[in-house]
Every structure is written in C-alpha cells, then in structure tokens.
C-alpha atoms as a PDB file:
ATOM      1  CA  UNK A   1     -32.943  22.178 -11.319  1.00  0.00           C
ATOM      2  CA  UNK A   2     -30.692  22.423  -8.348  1.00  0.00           C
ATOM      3  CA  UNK A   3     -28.384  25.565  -8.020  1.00  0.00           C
ATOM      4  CA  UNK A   4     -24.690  25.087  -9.046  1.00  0.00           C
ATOM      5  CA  UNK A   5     -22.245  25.512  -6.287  1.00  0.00           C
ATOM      6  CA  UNK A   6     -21.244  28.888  -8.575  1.00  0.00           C
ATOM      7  CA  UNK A   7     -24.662  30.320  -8.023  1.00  0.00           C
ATOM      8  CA  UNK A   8     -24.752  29.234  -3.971  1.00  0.00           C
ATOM      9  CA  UNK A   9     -21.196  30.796  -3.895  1.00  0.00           C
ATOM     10  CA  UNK A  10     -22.035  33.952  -5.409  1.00  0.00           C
ATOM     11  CA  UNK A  11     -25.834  33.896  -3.350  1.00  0.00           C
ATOM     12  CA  UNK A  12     -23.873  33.653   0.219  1.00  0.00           C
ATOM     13  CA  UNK A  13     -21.365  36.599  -1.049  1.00  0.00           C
ATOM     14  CA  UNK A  14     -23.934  38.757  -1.726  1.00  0.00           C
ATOM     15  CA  UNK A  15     -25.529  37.901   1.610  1.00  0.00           C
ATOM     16  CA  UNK A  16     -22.618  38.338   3.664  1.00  0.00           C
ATOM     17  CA  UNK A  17     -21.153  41.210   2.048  1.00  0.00           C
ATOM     18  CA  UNK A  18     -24.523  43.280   1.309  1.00  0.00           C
ATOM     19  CA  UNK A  19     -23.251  44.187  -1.998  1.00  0.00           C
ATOM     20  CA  UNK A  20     -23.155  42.824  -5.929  1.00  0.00           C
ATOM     21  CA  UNK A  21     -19.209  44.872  -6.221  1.00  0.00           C
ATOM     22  CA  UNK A  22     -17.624  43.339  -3.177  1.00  0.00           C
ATOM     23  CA  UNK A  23     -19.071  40.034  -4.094  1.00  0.00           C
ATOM     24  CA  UNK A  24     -17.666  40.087  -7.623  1.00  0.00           C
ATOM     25  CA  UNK A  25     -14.327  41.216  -6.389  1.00  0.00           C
ATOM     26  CA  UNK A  26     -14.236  38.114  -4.377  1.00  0.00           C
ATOM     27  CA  UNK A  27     -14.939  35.881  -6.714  1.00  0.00           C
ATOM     28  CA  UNK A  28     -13.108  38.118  -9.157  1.00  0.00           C
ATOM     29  CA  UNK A  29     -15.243  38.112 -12.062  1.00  0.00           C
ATOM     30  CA  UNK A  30     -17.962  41.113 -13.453  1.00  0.00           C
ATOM     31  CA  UNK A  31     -20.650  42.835 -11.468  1.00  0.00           C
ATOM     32  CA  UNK A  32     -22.783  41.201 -14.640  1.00  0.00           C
ATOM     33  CA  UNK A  33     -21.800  37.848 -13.518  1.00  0.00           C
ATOM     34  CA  UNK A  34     -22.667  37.991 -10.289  1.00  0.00           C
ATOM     35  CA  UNK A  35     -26.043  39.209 -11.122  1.00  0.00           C
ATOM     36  CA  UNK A  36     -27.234  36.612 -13.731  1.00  0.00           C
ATOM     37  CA  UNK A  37     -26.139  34.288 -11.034  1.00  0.00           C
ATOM     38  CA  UNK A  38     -28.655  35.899  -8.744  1.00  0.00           C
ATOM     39  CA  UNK A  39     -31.228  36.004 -11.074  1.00  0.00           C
ATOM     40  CA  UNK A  40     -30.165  32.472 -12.201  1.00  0.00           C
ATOM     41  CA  UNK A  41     -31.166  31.262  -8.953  1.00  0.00           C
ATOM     42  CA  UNK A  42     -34.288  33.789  -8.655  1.00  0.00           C
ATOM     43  CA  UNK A  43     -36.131  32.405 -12.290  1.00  0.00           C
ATOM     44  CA  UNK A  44     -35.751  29.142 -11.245  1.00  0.00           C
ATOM     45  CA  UNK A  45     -37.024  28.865  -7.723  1.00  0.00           C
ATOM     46  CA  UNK A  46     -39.555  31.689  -8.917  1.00  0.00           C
ATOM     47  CA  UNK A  47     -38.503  33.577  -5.496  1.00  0.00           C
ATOM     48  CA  UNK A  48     -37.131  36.438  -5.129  1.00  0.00           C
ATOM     49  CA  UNK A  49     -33.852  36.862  -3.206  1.00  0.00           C
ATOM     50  CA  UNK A  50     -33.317  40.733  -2.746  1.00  0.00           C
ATOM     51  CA  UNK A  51     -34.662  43.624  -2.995  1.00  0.00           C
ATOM     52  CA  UNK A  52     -32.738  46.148  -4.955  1.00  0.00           C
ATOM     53  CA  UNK A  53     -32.800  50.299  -4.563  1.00  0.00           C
ATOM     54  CA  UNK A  54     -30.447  52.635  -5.598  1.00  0.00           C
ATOM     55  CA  UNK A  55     -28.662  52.648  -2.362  1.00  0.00           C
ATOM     56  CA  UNK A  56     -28.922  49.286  -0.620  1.00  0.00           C
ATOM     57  CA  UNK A  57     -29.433  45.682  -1.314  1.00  0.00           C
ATOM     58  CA  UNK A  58     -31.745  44.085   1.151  1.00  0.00           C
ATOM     59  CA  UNK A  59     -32.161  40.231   1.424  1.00  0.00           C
ATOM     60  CA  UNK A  60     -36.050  39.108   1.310  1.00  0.00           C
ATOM     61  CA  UNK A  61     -36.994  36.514   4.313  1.00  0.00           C
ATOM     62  CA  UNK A  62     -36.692  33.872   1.518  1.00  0.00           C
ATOM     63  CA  UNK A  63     -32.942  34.837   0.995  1.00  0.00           C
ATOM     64  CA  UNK A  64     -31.960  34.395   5.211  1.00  0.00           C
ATOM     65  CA  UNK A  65     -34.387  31.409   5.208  1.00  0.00           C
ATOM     66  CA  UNK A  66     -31.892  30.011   1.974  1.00  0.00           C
ATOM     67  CA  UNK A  67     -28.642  31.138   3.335  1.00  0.00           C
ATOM     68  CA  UNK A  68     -27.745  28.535   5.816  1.00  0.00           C
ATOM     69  CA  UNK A  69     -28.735  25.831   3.820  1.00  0.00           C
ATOM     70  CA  UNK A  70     -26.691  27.366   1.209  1.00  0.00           C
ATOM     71  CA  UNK A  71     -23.606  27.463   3.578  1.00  0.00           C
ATOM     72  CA  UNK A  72     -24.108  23.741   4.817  1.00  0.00           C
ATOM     73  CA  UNK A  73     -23.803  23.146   0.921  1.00  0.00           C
ATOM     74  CA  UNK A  74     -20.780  24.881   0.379  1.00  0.00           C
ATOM     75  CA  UNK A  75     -18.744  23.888   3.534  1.00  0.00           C
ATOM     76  CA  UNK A  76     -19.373  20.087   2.358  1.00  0.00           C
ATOM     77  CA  UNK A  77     -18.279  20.813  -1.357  1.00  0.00           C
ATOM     78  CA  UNK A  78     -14.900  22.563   0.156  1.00  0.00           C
ATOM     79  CA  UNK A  79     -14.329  19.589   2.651  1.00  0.00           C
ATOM     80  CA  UNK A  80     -14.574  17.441   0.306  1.00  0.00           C
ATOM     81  CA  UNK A  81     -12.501  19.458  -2.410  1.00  0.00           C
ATOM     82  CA  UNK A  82      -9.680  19.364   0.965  1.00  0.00           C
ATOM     83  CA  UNK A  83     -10.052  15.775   1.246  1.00  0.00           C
ATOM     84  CA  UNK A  84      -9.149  14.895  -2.385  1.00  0.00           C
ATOM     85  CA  UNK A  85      -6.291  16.632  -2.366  1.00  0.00           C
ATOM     86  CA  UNK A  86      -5.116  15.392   0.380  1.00  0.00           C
ATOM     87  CA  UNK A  87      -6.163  12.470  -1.502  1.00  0.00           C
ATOM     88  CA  UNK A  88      -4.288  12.993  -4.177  1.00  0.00           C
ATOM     89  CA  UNK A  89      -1.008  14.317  -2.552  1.00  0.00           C
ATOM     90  CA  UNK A  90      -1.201  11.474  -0.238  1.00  0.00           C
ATOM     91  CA  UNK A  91      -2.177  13.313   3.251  1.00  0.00           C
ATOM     92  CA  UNK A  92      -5.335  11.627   3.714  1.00  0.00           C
ATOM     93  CA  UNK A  93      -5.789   8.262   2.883  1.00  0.00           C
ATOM     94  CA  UNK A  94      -6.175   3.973   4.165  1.00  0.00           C
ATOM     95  CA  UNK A  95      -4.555   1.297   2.389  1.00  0.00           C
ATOM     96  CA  UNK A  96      -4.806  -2.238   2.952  1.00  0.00           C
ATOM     97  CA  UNK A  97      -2.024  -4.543   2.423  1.00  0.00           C
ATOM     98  CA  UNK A  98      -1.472  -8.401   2.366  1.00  0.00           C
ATOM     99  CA  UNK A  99       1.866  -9.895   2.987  1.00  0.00           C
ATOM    100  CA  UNK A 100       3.208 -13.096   3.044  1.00  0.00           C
ATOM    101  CA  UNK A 101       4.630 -13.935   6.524  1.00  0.00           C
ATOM    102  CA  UNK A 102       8.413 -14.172   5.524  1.00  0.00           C
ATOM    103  CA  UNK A 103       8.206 -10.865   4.099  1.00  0.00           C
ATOM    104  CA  UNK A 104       5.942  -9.370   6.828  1.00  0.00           C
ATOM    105  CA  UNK A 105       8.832 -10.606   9.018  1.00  0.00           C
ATOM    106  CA  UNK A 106      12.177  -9.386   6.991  1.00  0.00           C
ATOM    107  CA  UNK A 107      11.449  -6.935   4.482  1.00  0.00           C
ATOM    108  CA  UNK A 108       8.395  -4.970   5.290  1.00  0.00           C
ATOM    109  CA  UNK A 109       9.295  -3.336   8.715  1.00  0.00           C
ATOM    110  CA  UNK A 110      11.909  -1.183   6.887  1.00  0.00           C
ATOM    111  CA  UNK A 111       9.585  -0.128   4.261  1.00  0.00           C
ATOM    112  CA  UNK A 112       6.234   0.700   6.563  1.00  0.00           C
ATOM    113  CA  UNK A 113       8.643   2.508   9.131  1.00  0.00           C
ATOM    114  CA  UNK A 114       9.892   4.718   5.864  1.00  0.00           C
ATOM    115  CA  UNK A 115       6.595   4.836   4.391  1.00  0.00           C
ATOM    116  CA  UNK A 116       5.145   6.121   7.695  1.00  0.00           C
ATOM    117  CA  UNK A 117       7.810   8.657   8.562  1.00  0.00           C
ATOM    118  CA  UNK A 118       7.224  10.391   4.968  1.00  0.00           C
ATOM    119  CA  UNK A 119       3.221   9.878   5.161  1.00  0.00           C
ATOM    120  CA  UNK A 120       1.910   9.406   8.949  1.00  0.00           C
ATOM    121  CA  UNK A 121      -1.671  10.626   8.017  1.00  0.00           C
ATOM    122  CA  UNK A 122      -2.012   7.478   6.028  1.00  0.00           C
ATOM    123  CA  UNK A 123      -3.983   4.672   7.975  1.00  0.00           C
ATOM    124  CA  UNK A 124      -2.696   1.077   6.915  1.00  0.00           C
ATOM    125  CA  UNK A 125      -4.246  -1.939   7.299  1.00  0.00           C
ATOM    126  CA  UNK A 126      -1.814  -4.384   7.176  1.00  0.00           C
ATOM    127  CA  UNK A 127      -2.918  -8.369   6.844  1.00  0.00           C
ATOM    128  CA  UNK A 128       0.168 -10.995   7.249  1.00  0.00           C
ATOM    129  CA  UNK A 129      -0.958 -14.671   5.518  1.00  0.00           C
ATOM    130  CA  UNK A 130      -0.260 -17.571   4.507  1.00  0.00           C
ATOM    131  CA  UNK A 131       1.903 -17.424   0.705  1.00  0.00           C
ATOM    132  CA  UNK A 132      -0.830 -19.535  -0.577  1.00  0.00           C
ATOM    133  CA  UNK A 133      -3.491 -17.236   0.942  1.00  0.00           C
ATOM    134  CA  UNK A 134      -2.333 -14.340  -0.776  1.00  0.00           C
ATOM    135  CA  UNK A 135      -3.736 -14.275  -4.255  1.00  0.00           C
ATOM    136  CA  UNK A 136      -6.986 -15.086  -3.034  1.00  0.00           C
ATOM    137  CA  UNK A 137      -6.633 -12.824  -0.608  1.00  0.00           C
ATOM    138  CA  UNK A 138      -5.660  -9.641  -3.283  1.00  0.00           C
ATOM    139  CA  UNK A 139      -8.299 -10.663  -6.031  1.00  0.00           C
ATOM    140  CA  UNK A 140     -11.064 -10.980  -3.241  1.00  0.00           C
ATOM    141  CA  UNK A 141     -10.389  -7.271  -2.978  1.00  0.00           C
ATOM    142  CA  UNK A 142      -9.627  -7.585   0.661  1.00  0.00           C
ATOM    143  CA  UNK A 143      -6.452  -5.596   0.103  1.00  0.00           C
ATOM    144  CA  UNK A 144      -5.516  -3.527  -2.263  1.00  0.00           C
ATOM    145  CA  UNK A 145      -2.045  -5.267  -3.005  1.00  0.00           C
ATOM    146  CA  UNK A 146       0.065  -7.987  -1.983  1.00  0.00           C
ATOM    147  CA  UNK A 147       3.655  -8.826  -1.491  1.00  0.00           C
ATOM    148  CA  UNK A 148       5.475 -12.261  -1.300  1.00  0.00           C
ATOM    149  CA  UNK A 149       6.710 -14.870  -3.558  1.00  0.00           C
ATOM    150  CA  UNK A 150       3.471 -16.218  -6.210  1.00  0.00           C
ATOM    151  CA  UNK A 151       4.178 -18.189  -9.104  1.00  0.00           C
ATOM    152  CA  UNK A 152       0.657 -18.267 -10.531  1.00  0.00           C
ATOM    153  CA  UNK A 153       1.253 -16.897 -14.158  1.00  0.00           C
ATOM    154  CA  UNK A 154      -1.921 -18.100 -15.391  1.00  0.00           C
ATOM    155  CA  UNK A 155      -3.769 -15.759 -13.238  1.00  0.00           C
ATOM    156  CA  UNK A 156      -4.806 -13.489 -15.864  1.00  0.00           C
ATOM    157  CA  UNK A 157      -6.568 -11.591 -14.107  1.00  0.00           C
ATOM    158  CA  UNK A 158      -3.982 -10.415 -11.056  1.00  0.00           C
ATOM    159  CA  UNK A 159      -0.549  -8.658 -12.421  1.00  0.00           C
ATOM    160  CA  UNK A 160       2.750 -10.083 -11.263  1.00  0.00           C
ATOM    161  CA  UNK A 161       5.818  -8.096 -11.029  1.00  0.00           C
ATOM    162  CA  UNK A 162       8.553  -8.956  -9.447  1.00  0.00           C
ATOM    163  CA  UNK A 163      10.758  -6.366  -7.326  1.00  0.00           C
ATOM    164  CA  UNK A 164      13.507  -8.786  -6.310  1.00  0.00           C
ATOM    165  CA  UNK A 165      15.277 -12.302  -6.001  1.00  0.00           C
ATOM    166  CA  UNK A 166      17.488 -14.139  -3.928  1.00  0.00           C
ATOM    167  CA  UNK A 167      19.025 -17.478  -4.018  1.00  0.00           C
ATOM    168  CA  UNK A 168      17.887 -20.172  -1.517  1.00  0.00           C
ATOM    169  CA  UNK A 169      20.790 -20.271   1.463  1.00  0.00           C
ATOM    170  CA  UNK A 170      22.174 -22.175   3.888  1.00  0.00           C
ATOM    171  CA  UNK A 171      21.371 -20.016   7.555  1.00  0.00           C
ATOM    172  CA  UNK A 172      23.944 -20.338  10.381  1.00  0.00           C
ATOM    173  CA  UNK A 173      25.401 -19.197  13.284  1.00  0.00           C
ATOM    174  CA  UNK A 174      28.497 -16.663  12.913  1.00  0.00           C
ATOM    175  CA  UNK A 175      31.003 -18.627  14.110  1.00  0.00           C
ATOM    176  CA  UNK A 176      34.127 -17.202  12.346  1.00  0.00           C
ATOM    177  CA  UNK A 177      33.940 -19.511   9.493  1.00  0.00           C
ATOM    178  CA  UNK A 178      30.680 -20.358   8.470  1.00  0.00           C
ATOM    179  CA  UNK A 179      29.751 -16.483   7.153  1.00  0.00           C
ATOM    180  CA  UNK A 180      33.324 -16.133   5.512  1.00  0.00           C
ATOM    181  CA  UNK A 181      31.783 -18.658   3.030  1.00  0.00           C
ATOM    182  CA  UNK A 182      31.026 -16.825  -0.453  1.00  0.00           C
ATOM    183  CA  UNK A 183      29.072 -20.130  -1.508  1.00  0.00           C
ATOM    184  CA  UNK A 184      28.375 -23.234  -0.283  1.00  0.00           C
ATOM    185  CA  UNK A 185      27.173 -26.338  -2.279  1.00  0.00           C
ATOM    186  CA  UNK A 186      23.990 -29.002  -1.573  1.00  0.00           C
ATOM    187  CA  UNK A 187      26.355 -31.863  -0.970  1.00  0.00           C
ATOM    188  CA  UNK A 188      28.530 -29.700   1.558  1.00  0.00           C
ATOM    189  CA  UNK A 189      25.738 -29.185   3.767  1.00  0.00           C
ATOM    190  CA  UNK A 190      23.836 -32.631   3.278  1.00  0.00           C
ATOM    191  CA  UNK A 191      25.803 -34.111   6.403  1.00  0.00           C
ATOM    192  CA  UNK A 192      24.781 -31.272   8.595  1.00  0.00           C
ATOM    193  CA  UNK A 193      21.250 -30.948  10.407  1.00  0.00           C
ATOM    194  CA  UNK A 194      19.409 -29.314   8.396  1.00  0.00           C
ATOM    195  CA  UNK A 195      15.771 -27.461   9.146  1.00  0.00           C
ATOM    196  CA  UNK A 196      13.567 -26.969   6.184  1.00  0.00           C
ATOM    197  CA  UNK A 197       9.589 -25.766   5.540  1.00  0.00           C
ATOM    198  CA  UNK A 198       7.481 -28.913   5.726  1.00  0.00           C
ATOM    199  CA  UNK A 199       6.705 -30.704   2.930  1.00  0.00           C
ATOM    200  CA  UNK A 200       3.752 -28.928   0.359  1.00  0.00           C
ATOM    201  CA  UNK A 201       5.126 -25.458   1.559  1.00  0.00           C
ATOM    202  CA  UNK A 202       6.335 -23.997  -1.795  1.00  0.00           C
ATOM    203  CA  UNK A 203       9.835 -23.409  -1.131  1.00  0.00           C
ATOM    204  CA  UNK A 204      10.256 -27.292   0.121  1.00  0.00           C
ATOM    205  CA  UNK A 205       8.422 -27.933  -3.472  1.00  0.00           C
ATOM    206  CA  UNK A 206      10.817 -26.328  -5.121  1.00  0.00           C
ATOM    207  CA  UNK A 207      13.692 -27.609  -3.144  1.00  0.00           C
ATOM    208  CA  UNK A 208      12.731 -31.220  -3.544  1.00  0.00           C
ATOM    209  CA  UNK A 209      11.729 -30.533  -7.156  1.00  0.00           C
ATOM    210  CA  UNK A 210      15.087 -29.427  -8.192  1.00  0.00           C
ATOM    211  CA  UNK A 211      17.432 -31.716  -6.216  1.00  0.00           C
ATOM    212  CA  UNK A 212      15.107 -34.619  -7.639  1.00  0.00           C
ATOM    213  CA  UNK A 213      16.166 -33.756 -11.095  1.00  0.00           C
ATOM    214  CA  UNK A 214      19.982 -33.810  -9.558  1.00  0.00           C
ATOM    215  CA  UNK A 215      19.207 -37.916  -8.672  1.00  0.00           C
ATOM    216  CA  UNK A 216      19.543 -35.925  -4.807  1.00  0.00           C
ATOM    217  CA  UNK A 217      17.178 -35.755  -1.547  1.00  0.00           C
ATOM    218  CA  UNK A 218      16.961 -33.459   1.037  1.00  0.00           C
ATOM    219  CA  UNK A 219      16.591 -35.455   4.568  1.00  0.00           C
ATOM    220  CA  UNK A 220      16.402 -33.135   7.141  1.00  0.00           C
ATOM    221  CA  UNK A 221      16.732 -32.910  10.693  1.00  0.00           C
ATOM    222  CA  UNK A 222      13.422 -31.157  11.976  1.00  0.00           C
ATOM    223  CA  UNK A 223      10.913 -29.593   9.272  1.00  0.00           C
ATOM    224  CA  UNK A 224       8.740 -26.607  10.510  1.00  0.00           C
ATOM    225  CA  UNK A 225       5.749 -24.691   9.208  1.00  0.00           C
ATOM    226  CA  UNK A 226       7.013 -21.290  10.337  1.00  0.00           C
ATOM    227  CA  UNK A 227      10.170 -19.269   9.255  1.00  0.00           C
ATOM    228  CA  UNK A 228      10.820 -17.919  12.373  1.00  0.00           C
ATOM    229  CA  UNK A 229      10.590 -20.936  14.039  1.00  0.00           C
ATOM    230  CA  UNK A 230      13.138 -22.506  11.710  1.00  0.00           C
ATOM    231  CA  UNK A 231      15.905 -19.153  12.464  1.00  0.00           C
ATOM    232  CA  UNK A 232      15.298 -19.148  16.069  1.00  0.00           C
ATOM    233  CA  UNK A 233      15.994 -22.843  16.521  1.00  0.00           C
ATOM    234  CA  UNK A 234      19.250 -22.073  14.367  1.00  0.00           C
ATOM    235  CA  UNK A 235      20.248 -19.449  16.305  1.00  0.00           C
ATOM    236  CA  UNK A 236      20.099 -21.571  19.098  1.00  0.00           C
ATOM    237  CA  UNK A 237      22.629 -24.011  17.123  1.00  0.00           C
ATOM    238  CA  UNK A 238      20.099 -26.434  16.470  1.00  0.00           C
ATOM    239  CA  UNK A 239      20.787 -26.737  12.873  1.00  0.00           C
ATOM    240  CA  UNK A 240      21.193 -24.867  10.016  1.00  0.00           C
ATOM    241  CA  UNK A 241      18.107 -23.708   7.926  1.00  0.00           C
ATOM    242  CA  UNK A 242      17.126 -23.958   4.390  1.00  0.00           C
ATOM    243  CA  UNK A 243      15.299 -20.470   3.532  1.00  0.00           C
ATOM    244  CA  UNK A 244      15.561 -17.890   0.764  1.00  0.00           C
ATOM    245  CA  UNK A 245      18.407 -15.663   1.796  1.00  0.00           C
ATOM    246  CA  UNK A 246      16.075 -12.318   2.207  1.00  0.00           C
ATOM    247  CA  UNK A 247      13.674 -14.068   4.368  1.00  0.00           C
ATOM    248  CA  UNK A 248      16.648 -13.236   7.296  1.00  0.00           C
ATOM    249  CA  UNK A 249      15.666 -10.478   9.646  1.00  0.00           C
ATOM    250  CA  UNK A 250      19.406  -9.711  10.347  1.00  0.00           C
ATOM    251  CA  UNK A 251      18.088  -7.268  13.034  1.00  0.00           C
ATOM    252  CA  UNK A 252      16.232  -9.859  14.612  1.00  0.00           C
ATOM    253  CA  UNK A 253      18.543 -12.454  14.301  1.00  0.00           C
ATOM    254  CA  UNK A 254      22.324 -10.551  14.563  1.00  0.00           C
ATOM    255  CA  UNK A 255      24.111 -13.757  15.476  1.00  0.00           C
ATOM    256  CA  UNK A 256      22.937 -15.632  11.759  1.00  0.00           C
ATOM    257  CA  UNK A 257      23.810 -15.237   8.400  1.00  0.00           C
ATOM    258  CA  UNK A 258      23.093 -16.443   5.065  1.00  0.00           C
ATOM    259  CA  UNK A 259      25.364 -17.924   2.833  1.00  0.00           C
ATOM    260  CA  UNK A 260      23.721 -18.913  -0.903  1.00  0.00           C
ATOM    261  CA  UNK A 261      23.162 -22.324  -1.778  1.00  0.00           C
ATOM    262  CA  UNK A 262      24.988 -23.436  -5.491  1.00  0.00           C
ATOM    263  CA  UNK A 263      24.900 -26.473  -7.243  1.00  0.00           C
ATOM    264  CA  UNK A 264      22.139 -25.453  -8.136  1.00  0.00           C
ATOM    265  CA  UNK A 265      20.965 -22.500  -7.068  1.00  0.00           C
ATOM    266  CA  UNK A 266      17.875 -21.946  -6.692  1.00  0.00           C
ATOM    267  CA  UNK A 267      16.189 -18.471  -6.728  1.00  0.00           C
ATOM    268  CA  UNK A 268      12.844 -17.309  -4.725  1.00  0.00           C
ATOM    269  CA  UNK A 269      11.164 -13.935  -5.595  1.00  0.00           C
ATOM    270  CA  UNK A 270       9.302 -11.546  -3.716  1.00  0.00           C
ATOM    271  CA  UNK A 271       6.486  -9.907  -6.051  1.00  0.00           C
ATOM    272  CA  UNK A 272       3.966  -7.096  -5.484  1.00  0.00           C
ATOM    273  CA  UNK A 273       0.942  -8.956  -6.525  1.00  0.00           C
ATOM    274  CA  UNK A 274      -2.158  -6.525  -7.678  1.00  0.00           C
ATOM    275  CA  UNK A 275      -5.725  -7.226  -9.590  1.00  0.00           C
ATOM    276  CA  UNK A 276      -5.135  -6.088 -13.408  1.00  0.00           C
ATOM    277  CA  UNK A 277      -8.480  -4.389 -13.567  1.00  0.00           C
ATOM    278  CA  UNK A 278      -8.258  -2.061 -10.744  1.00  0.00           C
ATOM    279  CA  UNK A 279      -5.193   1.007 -10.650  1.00  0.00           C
ATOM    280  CA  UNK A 280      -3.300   1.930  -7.301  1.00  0.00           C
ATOM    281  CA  UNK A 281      -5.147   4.770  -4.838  1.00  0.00           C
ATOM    282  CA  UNK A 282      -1.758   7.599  -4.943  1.00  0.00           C
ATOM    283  CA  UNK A 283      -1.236   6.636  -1.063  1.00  0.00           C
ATOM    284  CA  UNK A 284      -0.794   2.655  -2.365  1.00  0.00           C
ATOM    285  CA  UNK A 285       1.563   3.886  -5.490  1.00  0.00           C
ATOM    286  CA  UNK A 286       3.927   5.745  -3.151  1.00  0.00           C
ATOM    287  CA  UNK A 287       4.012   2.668  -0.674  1.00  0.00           C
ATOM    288  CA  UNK A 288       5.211   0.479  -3.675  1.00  0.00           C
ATOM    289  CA  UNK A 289       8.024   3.419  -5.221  1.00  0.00           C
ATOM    290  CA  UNK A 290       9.065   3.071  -1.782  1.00  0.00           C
ATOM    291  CA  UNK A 291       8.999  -1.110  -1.265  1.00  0.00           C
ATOM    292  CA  UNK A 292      10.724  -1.249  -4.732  1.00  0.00           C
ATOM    293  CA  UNK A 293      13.527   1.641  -3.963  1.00  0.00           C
ATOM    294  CA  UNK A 294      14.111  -0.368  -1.235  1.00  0.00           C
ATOM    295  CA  UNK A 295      14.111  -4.169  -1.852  1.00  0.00           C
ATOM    296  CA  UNK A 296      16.425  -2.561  -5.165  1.00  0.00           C
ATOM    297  CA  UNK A 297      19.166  -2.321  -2.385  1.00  0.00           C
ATOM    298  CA  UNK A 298      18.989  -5.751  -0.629  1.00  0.00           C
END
C-alpha cells in the first residue's frame, strides 16, 4: 500500500525538524498522531525510519534515502492543489470558443476585452465559423460553447438558450434623415438598392420565407456571402443592407445605422449553444455571466 500524502507530510516534518513535538505543532495535531503516522509508514514498508533515544531522533539511511522522493511527492500534490483553485476561482484556466462570424464581428469584442480585463490568466481559444458550422462544431467537442443564431430545436442533445434578439433592419448611411427613422416598412425600402446574404444563408431563408407568405419578393441589388462585406459596401453608399440590427459594429462602422424593418418584422437571435451532457469549466461560466450581462444591454 502506498503512503498517504498525511503520512509523507508528517515523515518530511519529522525529517526536517528532528523532532515528533515540532512536527505535530506544524501540522497541529497530537504527538500520538504523528507517531502512528511514522510507524504507519514503518509496518508497512517493514523499514525502519528512525532511531529513537531519550534525547535525539536520528533518521536511519533508509529515512534520507526516502526523503526526497517523499518531497517530489508532496510538491506535486500542493501544485496541483494551487492549480485547482486557481481552477476553480478562475486564475488558471483555457477555454475554447466557437462563434458565428456576425457575432465574432459585433458583439464579442466587447465581451472578450471585459472578460480579459477581469481574468487575463485565462488562455482562450477563440474559433470564428460559418453559422451552419457551429453546432457541429460545439457537439464535436472542439469548443466548449458556441454563440450565434441556431434554430436546430431538435438537437436533443446540444442546449439552446437564447441571450438576445433583434429585429432584421434596414443599414444606411447617416445622412440626417435616414437614422431619424423609428421604423421603416418592406415596401418603403423595396425601390432602393438593397444588399442581402446570398441565397441558402439562413437569414436570406428567413427573409424570403416570410415575405413569400406576404405574396412579396426581395430583388436585390448585389447579394454577398459576408456581413462585412455587405456594411462596408453600404458605407460606401452602395446600397443599403438587409442584416439583423446587432450584427452592426457601430465602432467599426460610425457613419451607419440600423433602423428595424416592420411589416413584418422579423426577429434573429443570438444563442449560447452548449452540449447537454457536459457542464461549463468555472472560467467558461464566468465568460457567459459576462456575454449575457452584456448582450442584456444591447
């Protein structure tokens, strides 16, 4: 039987100290306790470990040839007690995220520049894909969660929760009229050029699936596969573009704004996406607190 890490404490006490009452006053327990540990350790390695007089306690060459090994034990068991709590009260730690490219672009540098400033011993992996990438992505265990918009509610086995929504917009320039619009309609902006996600992205499915049901089309302009190629060809007054209002960077992209879309309105979420059998590492929980304190305020 190996020694406990009691008995290899005590063992290396007695060694360094050279005495069964200092050793018991560091470990603050009995002068009896310390010396069934001893003798714990002595029955069951049938060796002896010190010889005891009166006066003195002297450690047998079996004792020094123990002790280092005995510390080398030790000093791993207390690094590794250090590391899980630092663990645990997230000072230590690498998580691996998977965002969806919209988000990676609007939302998330906020949140990772808060996250970092309260946590910077955390490593983070960080993994911007494709929105239909990103369940695959999260239950192939290649991150530990994901953020972006997924409507997959049969996936049983990945949990869904939303943390916010916003309502598909109309994105132009600032011009002194277009942003003092509360609310514009379909038909208002159906003359205009309009630049939209390609057809088969999911926000041009649901786009064309709900303006089908109105008896309407949406013909635009350009299509694109990229958000931020759609917002910097608006900025440069191309057009105006067709994208979830939160998927706007406004510090990337001062001169635009949003304006939601009515008639109808049509609502995109962004979801922290997780597998249902596995639970959060503390460094991953406090990321999300933070992501949904913060998307709470958009």
């Amino acid at each position: 039987m190996s020694p406990s890490l009691r008995q290899l404490e005590a063992l290396v006490l007695v060694y360094r100290l050279g005495s069964i009452t200092k050793a018991a006053a560091e470990l603050r327990v009995t002068q009896s306790a310390i010396s069934l540990l001893i003798r714990q350790i002595e029955e069951n390695f049938q060796l002896k470990l010190f010889e005891r007089t009166t006066r003195a306690l002297h450690p047998t060459a079996a004792c020094r040839e123990a002790i280092p090994a005995a510390e080398r034990i030790l000093a791993g068991a207390q690094g590794l007690s250090r590391r899980m709590r630092d663990l645990a009260e997230i000072k230590a730690g690498r998580i691996a995220i998977a965002v969806s490219a919209g988000v990676a672009s609007a939302l998330l540098p906020r949140v990772f520049a808060n996250f970092r400033s309260r946590h910077p011993e955390v490593s983070i992996d960080l993994f911007d894909v494709a929105p239909d990438e990103l369940l695959g992505f999260v239950m192939a265990g290649r991150a530990e969660f994901g953020l972006g918009s997924v409507e997959e509610e049969g996936a049983t086995e990945a949990r869904i929760e939303a943390l916010m929504q916003s309502p598909l917009s109309a994105i132009g320039i600032r011009d002194g009229s277009f942003e003092k619009r509360r609310r514009l309609t379909w038909d208002a902006i159906m003359s205009s050029d309009l630049i939209a996600m390609r057809r088969g992205t999911r926000i041009r499915s649901q786009i064309d699936d709900a303006l089908a049901q109105t008896g309407r089309e949406l013909k635009p302009a350009l299509e694109v596969s990229l958000i931020t190629t759609a917002l910097a060809l608006t900025a440069e007054g191309v057009g105006i573009s067709i994208l979830p209002g939160h998927m706007l960077p406004k510090a990337q992209f001062p001169t635009l704004v949003a304006v939601p879309l009515s008639q109808p309105t049509i609502h995109r979420h962004v979801s922290l996406l997780s597998r249902a059998d596995f639970g959060l590492s503390p460094a991953a929980q406090r990321f999300v607190e933070i992501t949904r304190r913060m998307l709470s305020r958009e």
